[in-house]
C-alpha atoms as a PDB file:
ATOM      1  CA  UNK A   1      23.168 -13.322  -3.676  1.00  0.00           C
ATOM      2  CA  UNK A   2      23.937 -16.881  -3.365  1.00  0.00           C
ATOM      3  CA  UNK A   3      22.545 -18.984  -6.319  1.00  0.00           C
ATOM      4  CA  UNK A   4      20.092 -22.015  -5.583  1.00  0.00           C
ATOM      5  CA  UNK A   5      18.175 -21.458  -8.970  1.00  0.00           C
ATOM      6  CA  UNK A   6      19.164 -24.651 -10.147  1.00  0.00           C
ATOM      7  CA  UNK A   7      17.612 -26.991  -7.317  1.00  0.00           C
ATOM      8  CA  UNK A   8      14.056 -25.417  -8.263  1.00  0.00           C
ATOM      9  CA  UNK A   9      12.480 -25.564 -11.838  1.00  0.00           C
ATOM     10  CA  UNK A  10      10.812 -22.220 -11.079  1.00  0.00           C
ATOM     11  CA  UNK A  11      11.921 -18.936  -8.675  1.00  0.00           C
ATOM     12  CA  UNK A  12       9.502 -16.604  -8.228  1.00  0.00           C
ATOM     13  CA  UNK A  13      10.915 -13.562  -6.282  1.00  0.00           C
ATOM     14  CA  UNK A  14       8.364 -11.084  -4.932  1.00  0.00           C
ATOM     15  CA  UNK A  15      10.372  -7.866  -4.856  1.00  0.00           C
ATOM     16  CA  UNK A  16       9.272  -5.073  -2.681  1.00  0.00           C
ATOM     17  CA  UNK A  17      11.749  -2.256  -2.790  1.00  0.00           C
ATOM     18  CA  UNK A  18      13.727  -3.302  -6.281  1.00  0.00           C
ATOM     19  CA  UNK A  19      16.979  -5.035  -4.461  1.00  0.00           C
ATOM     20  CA  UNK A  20      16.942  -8.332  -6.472  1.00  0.00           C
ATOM     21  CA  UNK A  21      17.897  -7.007 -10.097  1.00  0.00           C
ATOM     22  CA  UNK A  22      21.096  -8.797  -9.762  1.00  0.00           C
ATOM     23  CA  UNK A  23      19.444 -12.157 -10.229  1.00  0.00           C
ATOM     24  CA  UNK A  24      18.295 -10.289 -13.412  1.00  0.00           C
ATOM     25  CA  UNK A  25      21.707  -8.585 -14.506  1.00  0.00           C
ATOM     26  CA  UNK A  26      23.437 -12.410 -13.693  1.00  0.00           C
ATOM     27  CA  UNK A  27      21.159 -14.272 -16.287  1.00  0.00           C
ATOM     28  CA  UNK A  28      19.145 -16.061 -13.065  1.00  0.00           C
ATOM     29  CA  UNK A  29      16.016 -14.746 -13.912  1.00  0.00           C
ATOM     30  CA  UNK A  30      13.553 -12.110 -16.247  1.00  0.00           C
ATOM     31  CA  UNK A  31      12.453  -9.084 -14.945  1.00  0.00           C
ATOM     32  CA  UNK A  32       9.003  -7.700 -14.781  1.00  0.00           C
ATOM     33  CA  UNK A  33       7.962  -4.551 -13.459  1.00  0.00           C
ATOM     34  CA  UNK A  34       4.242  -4.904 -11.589  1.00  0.00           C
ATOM     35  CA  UNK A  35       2.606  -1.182 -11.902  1.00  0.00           C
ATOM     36  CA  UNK A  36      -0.899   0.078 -12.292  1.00  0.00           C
ATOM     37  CA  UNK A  37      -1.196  -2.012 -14.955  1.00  0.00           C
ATOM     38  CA  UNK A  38      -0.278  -5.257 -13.329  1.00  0.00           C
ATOM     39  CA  UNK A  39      -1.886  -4.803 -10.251  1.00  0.00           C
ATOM     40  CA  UNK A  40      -5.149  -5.635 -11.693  1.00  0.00           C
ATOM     41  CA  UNK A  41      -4.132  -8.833 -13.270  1.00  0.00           C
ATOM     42  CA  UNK A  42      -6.123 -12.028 -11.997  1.00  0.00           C
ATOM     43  CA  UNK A  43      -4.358 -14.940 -10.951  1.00  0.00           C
ATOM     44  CA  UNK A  44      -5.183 -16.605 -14.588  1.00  0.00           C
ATOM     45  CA  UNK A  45      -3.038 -13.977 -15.973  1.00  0.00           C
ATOM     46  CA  UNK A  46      -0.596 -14.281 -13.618  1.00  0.00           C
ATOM     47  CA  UNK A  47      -0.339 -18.039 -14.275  1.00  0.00           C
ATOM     48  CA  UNK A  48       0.464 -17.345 -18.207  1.00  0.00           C
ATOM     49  CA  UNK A  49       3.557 -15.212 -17.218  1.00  0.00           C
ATOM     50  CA  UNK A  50       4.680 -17.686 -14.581  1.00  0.00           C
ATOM     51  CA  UNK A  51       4.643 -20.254 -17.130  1.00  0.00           C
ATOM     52  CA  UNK A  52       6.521 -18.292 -19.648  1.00  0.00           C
ATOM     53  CA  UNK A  53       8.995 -17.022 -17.462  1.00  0.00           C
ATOM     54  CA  UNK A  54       9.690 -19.685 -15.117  1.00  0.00           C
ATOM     55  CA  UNK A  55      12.688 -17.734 -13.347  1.00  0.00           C
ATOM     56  CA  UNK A  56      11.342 -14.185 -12.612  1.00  0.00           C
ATOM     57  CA  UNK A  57      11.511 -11.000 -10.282  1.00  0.00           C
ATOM     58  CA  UNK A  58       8.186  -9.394 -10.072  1.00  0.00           C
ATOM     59  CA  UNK A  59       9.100  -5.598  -8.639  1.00  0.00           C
ATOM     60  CA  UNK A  60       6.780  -3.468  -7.366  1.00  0.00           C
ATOM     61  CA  UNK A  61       6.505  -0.304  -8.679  1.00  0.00           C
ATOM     62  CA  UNK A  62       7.203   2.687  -6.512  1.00  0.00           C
ATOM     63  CA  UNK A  63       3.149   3.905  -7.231  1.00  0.00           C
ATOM     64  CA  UNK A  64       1.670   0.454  -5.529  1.00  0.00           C
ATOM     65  CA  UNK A  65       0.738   0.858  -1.625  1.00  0.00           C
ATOM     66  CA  UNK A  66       1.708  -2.181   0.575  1.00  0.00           C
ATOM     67  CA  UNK A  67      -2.435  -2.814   0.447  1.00  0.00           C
ATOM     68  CA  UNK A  68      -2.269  -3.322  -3.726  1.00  0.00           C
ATOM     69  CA  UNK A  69       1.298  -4.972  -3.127  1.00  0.00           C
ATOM     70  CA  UNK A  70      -0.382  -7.565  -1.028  1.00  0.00           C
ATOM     71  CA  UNK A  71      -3.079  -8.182  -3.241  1.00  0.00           C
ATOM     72  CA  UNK A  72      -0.785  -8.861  -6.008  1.00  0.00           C
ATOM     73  CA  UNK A  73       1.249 -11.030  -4.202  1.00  0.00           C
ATOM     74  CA  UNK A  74      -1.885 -13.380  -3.100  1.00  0.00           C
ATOM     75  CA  UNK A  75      -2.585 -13.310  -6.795  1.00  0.00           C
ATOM     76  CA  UNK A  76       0.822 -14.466  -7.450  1.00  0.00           C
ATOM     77  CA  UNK A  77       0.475 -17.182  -4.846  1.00  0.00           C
ATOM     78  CA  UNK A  78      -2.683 -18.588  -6.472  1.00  0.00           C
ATOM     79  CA  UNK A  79      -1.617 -19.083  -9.814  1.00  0.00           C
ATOM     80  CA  UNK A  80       1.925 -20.367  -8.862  1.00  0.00           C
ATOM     81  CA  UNK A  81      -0.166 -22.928  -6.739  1.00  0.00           C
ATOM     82  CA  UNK A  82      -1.711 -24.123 -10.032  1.00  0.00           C
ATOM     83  CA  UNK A  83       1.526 -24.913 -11.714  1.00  0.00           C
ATOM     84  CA  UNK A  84       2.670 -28.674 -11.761  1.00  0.00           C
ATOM     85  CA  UNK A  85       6.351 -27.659 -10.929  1.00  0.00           C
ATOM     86  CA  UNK A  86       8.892 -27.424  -7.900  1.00  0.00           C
ATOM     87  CA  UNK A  87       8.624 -23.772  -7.131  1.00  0.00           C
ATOM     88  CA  UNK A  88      10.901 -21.429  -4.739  1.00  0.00           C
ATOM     89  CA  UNK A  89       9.000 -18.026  -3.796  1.00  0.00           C
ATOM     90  CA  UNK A  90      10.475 -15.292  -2.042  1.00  0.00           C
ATOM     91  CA  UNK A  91       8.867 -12.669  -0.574  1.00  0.00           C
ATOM     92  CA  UNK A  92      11.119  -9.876   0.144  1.00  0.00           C
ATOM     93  CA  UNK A  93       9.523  -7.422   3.194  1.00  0.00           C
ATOM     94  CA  UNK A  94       7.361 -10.008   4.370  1.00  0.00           C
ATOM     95  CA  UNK A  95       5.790  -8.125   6.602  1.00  0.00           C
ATOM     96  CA  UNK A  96       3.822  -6.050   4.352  1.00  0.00           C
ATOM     97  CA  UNK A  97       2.617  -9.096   2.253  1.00  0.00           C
ATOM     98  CA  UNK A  98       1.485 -11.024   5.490  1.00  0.00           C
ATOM     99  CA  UNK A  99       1.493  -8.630   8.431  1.00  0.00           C
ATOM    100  CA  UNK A 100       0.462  -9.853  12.333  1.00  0.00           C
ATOM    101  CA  UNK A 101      -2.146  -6.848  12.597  1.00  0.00           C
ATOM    102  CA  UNK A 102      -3.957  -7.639   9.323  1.00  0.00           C
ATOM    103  CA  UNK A 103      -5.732 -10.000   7.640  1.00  0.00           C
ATOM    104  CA  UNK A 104      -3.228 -11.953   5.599  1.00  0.00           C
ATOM    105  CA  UNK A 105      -4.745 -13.676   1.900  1.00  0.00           C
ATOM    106  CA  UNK A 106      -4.939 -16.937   2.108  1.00  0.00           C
ATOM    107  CA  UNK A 107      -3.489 -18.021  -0.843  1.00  0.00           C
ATOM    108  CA  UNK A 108      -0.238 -16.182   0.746  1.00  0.00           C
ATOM    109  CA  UNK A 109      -0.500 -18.429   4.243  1.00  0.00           C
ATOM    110  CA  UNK A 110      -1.059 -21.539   1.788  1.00  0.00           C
ATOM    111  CA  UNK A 111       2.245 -20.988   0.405  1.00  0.00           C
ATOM    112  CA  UNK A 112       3.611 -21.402   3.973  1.00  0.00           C
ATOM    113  CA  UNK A 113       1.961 -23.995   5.269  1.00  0.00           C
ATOM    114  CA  UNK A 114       0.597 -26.700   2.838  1.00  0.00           C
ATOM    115  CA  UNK A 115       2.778 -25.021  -0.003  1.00  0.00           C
ATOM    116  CA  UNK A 116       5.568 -27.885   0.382  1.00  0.00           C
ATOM    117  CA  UNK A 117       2.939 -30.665   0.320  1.00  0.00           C
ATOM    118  CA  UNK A 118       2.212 -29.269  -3.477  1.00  0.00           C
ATOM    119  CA  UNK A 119       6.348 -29.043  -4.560  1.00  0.00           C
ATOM    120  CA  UNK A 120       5.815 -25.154  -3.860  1.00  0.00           C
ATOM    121  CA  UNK A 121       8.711 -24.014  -1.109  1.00  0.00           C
ATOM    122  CA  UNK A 122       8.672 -20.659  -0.001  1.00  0.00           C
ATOM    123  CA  UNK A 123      11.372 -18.103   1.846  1.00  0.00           C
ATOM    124  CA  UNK A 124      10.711 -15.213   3.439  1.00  0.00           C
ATOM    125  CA  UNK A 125      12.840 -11.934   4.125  1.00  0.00           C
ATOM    126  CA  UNK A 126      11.888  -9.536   6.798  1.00  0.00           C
ATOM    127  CA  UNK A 127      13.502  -6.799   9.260  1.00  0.00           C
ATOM    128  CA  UNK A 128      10.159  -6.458  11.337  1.00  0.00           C
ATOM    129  CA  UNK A 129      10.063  -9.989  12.522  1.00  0.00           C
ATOM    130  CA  UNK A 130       7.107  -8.909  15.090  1.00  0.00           C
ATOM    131  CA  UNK A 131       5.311  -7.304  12.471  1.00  0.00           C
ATOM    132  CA  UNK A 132       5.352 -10.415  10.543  1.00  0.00           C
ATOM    133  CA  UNK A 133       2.592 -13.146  10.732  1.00  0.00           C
ATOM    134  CA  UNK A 134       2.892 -15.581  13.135  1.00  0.00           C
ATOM    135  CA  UNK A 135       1.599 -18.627  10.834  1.00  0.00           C
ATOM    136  CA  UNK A 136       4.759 -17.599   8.544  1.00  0.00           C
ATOM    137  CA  UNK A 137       7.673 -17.903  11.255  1.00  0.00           C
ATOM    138  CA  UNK A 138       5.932 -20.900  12.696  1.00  0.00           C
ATOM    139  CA  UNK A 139       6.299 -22.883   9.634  1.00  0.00           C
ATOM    140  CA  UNK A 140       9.635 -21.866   8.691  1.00  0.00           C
ATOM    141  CA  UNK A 141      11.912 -24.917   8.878  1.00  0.00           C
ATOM    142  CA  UNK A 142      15.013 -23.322   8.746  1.00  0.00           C
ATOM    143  CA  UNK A 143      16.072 -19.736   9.856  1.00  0.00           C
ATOM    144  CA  UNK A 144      18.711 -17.582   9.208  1.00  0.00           C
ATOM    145  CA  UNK A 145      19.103 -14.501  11.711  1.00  0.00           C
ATOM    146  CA  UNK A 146      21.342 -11.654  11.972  1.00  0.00           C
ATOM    147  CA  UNK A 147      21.251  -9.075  14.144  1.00  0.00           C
ATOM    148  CA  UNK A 148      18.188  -7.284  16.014  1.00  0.00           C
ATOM    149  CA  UNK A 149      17.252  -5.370  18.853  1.00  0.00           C
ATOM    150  CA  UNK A 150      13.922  -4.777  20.225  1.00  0.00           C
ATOM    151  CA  UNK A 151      10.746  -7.337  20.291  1.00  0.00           C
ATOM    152  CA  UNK A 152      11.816  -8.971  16.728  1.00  0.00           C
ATOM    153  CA  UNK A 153      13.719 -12.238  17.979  1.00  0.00           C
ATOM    154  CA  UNK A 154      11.244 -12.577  20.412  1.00  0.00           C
ATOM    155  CA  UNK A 155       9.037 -13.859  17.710  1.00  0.00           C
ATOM    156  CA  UNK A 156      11.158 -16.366  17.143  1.00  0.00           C
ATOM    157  CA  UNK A 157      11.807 -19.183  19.366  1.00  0.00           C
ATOM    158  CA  UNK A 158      15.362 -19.779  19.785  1.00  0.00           C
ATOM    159  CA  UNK A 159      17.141 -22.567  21.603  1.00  0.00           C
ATOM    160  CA  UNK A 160      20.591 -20.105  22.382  1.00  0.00           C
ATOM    161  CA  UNK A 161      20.862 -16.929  24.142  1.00  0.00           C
ATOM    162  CA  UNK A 162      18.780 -14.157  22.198  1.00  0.00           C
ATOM    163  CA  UNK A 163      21.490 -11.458  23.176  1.00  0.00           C
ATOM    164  CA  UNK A 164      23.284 -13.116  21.271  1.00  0.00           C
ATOM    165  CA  UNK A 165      21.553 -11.392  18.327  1.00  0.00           C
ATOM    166  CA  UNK A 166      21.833  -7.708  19.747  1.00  0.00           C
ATOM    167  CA  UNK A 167      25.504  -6.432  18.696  1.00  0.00           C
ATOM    168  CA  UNK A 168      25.692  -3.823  21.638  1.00  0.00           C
ATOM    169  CA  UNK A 169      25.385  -6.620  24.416  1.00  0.00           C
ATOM    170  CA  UNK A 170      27.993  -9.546  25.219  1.00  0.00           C
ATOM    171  CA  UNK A 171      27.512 -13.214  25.861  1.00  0.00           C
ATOM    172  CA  UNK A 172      29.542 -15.194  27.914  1.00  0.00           C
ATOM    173  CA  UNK A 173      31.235 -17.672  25.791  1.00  0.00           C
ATOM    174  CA  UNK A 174      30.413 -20.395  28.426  1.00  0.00           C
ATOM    175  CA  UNK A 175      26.596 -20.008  27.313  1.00  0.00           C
ATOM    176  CA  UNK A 176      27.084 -20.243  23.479  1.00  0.00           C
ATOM    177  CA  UNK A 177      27.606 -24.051  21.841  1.00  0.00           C
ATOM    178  CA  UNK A 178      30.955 -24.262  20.040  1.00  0.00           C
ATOM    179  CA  UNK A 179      29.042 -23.679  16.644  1.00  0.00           C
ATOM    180  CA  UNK A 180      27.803 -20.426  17.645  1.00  0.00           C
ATOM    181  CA  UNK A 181      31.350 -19.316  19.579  1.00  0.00           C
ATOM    182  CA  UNK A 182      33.509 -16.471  17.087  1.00  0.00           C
ATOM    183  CA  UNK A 183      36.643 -17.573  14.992  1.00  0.00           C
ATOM    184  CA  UNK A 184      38.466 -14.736  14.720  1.00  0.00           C
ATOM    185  CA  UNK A 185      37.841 -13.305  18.258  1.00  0.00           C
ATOM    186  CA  UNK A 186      37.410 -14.256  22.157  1.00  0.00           C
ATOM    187  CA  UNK A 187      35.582 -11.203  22.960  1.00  0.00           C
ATOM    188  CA  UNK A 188      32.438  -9.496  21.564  1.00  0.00           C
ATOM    189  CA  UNK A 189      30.796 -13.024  20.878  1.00  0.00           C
ATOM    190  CA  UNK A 190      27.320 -11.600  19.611  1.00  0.00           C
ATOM    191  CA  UNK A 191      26.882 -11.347  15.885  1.00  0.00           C
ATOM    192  CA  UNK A 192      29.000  -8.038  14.833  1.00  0.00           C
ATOM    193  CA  UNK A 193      29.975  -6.014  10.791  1.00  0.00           C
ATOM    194  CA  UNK A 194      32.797  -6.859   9.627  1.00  0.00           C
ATOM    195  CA  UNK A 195      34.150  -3.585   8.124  1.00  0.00           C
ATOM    196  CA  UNK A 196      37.357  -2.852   6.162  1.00  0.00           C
ATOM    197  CA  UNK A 197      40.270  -0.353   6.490  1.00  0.00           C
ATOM    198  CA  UNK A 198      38.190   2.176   5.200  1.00  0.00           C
ATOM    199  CA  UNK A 199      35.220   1.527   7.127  1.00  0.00           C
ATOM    200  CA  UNK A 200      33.221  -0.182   4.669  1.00  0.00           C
ATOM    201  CA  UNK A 201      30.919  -2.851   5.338  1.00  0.00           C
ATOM    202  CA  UNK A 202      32.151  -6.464   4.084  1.00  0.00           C
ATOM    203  CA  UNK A 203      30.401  -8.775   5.488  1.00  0.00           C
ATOM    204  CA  UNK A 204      28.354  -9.535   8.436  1.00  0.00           C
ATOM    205  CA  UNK A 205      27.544 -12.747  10.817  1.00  0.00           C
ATOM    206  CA  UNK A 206      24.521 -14.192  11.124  1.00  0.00           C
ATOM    207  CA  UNK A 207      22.899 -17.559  12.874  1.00  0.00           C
ATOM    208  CA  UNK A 208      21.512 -20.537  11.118  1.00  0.00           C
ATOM    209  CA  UNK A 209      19.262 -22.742  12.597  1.00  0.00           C
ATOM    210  CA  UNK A 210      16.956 -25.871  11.293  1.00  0.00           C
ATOM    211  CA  UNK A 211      14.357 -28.534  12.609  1.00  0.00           C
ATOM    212  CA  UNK A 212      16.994 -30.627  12.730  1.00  0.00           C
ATOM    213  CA  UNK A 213      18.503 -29.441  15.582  1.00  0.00           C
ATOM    214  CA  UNK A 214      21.869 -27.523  13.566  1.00  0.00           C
ATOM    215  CA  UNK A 215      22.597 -24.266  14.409  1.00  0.00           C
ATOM    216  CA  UNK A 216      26.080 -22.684  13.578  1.00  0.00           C
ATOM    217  CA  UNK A 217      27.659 -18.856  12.880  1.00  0.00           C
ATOM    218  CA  UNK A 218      27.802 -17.394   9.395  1.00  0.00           C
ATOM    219  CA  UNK A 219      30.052 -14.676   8.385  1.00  0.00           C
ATOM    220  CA  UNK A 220      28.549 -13.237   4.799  1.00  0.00           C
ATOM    221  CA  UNK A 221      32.482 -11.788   4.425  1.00  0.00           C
ATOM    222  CA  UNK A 222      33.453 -16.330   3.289  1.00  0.00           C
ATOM    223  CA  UNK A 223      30.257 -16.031   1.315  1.00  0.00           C
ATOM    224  CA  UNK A 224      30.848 -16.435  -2.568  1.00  0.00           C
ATOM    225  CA  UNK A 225      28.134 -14.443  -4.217  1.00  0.00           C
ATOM    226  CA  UNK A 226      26.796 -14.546  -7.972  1.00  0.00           C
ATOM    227  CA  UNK A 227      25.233 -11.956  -7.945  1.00  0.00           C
ATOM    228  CA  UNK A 228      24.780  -8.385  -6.943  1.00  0.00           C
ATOM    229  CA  UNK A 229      22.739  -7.115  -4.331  1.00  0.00           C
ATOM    230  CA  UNK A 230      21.664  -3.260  -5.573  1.00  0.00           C
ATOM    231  CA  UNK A 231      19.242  -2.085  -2.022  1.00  0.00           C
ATOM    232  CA  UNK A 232      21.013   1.137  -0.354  1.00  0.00           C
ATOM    233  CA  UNK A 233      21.930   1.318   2.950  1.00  0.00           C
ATOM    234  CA  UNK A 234      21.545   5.189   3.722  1.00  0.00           C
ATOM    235  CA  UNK A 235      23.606   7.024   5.802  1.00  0.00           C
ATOM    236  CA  UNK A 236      23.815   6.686   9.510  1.00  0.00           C
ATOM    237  CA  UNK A 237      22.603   9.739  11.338  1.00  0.00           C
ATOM    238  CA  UNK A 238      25.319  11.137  13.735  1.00  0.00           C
ATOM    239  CA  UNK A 239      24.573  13.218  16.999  1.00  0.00           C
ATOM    240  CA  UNK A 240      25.021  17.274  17.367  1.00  0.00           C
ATOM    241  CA  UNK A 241      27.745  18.379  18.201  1.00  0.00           C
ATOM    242  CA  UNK A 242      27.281  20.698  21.414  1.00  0.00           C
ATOM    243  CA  UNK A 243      29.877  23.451  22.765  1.00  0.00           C
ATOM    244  CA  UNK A 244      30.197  24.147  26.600  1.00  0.00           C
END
């Protein structure tokens, strides 16, 4: 992961499945585990360990439901709301802490809306775009997709071809701006893996966009990390094999 500690006095990373311990293993941040213990601390509580650890990843224990996760999390949101600081949150599977079909806390929407106005900015990280509340990806002021198939871009309005987010389709390069068009390649332009000799994954491309109007291609392959991301990516699942 890409450090940006230093432009915040305080990162609070909401972890959902344990992937950020490399901020912890780099020196970026302390590392609390939030079990059955944790999940019934108030928001009080939770604003003494904010204070004392001003850089921290909060993982969820394996035992806590996405329910107790998300009450947590609103927790979390409270008491970092109370803290006089400039504050970075992430929440990591976003659309468990503030899902479309249920009611999301609303300390957890205040982080996304009026959050700025209080020096408290917030990103969040999600595969199930749809799934995710729409309040959330309204607000967000800059985005950074990579690739999808399905319903999930859709909840995201986008000023470019949305193919050009599905890796099994092709866009004509005459309908992509120059920023968006492939270096290394005329033909597939949607985002793609980049994969070594041995068929390991290296990097992959990705679109950034803003409020601003900028928009341009990012290959995580010319991305200098600091730290280590530790999530698995499983094994793909390969057809039977069937004899005539």
């Amino acid at each position: 992961m890409e450090s940006n500690a230093d432009a915040y006095e305080s990162l609070t990373v909401l972890d959902y499945c344990g992937e950020y311990r490399g901020l912890v293993k780099a020196g970026l941040a302390s590392h609390w585990i939030v079990g059955p213990a944790e999940k019934d601390l108030s928001a009080d509580q939770w604003r003494h360990i904010l204070v004392s650890n001003p850089h921290v990843v909060l993982e969820r224990h394996s035992v806590l439901t996405a329910d107790e996760w998300r009450v947590v999390c609103a927790r979390v949101a409270a008491a970092a709301r109370t803290i006089d600081r400039d504050e970075l949150i992430v929440v990591d599977e976003a659309h468990f802490v503030a899902p479309q079909k249920e009611k999301t806390p609303k300390p957890i929407k205040e982080i996304a809306t009026t959050g700025r106005g209080d020096g408290t900015s917030s990103m969040w990280i999600s595969q199930r775009l749809a799934e995710l509340e729409k309040t959330i990806t309204t607000q967000c002021q800059a985005r950074v997709l990579g690739g999808f198939r399905g319903g999930d871009v859709g909840a995201v309005d986008l000023e470019y071809p949305e193919d050009l987010h599905n890796p099994a389709t092709d866009v004509p390069a005459s309908r992509l701006p120059d920023a968006l068009l492939p270096t290394d390649r005329k033909t597939p332009t949607t985002l793609q893996l980049h994969k070594d000799d041995d068929g390991n994954t290296v990097g992959s491309e990705w679109v950034y966009s803003d409020n601003s109007g900028e928009v341009r291609r990012i290959n995580t392959a010319n991305v200098t990390m600091h730290s280590t991301h530790y999530g698995s990516e499983g094994n793909d699942l390969q057809p039977p094999e069937y004899t005539a």
